[in-house]
Protein backbone atom coordinates (compact mmCIF):
# COMPACT_ATOMS: atom_id res chain seq x y z
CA UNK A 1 7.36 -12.69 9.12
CA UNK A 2 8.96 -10.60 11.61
CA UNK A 3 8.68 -7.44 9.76
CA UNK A 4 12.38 -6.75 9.14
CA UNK A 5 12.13 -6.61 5.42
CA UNK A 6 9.10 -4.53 5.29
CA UNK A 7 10.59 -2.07 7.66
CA UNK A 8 13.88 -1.43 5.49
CA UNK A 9 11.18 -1.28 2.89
CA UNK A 10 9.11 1.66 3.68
CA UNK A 11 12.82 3.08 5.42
CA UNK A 12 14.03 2.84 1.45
CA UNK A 13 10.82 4.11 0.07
CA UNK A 14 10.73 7.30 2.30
CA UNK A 15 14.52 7.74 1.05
CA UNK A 16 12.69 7.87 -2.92
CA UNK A 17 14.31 4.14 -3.41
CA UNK A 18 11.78 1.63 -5.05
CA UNK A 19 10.91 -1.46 -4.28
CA UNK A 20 11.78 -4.21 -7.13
CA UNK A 21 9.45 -7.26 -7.21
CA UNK A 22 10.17 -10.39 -9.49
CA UNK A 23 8.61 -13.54 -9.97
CA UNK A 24 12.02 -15.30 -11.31
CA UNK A 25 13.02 -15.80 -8.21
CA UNK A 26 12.29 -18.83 -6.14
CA UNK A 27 12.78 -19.51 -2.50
CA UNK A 28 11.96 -22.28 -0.27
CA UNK A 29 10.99 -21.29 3.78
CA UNK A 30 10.90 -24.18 5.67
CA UNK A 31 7.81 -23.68 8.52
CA UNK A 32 8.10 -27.28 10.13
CA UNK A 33 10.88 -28.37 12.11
CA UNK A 34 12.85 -31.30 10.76
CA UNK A 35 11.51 -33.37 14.14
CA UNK A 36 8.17 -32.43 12.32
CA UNK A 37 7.54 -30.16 15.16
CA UNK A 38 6.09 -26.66 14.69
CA UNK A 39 7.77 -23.82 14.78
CA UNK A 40 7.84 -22.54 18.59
CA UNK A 41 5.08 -20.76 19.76
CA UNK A 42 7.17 -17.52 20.79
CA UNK A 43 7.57 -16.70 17.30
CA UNK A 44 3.91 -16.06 17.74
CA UNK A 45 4.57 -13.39 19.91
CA UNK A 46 7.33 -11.94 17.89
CA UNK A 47 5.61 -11.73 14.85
CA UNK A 48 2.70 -9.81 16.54
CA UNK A 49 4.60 -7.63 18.35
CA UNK A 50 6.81 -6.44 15.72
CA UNK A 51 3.62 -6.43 13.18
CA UNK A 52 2.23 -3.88 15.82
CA UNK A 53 5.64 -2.58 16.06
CA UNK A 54 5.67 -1.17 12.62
CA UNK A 55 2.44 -0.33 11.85
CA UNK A 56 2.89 2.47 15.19
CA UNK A 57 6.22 3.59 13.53
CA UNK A 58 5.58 3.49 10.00
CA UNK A 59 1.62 4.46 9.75
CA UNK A 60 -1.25 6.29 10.88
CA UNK A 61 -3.18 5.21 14.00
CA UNK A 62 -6.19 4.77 11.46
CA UNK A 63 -4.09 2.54 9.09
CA UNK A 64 -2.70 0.65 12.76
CA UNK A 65 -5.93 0.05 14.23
CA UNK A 66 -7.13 -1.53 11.00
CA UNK A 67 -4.08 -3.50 10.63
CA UNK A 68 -4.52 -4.54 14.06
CA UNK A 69 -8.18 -5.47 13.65
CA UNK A 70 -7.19 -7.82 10.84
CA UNK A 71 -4.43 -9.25 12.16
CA UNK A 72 -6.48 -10.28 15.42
CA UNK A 73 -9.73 -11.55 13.28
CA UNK A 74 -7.19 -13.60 11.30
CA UNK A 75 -5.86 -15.05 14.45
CA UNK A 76 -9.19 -15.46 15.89
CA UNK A 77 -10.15 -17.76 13.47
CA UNK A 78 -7.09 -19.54 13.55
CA UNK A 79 -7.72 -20.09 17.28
CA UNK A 80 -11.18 -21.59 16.61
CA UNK A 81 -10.72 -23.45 13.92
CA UNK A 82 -8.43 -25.61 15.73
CA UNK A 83 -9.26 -25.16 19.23
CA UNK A 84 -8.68 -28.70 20.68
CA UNK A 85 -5.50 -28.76 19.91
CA UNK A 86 -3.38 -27.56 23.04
CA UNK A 87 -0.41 -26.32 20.68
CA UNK A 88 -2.92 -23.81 18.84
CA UNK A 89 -4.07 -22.81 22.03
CA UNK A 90 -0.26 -22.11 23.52
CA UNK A 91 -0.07 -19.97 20.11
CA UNK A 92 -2.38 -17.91 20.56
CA UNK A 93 -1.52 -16.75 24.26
CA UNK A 94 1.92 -16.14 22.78
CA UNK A 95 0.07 -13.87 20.10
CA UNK A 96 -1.89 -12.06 22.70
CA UNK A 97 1.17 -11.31 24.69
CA UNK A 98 2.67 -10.34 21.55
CA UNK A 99 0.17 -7.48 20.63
CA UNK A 100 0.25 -6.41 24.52
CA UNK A 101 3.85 -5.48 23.85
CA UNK A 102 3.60 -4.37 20.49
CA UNK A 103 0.88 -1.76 21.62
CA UNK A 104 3.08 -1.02 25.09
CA UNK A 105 6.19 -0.64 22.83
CA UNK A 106 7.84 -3.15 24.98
CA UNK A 107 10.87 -4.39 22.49
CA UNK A 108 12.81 -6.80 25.23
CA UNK A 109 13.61 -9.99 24.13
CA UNK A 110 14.73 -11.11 27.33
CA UNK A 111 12.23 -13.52 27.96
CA UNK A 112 13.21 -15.50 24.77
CA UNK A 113 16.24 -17.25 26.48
CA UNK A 114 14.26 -18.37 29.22
């Protein structure tokens, strides 16, 4: 989600290490809070950013403006398709601010804590 994994990934890959994917393994995420609250909306911005993040570091800027262009269509319709509700719209201002820094380069967290 926040890119992490993919990152040490394509890190290990350009090393000549291969990725190993199985399908006997299963794992539970958990994406609502126990209050039955959804997750905070700043991981919104997180996981844009650092999607943006790697894509500059890892990839061509063809391959990053595509990635981009997905990612925002994706989000796009995500926006729309729930509209009226005020916690899809706080989303996707945190998303927006999210691929402003991830473009910029901007990797402070600061704001997080506040």
């Amino acid at each position: 989600m926040y890119c992490d994994e993919r990152d040490m990934a394509v890190r290990s890959a350009q090393k000549g290490y291969l990725e190993a994917v199985t399908k006997e393994v299963l794992a539970w995420h958990q994406h609502i809070n126990a209050t039955g609250a959804h997750r905070d909306p700043r991981t919104q911005y997180l996981i844009a950013r650092n999607y943006i993040y790697l894509s500059r570091k890892h990839f061509s800027r063809t391959v990053q403006i595509r990635n981009l262009i997905i990612h925002l269509i994706i989000q796009v319709i995500l926006f729309f398709r729930d509209i009226r509700q005020r916690e899809r719209r706080t989303h996707f201002k945190y998303y927006l601010k999210g691929v402003a820094a991830g473009l910029k380069g901007d990797m402070d967290n600061s704001f997080m804590n506040s």
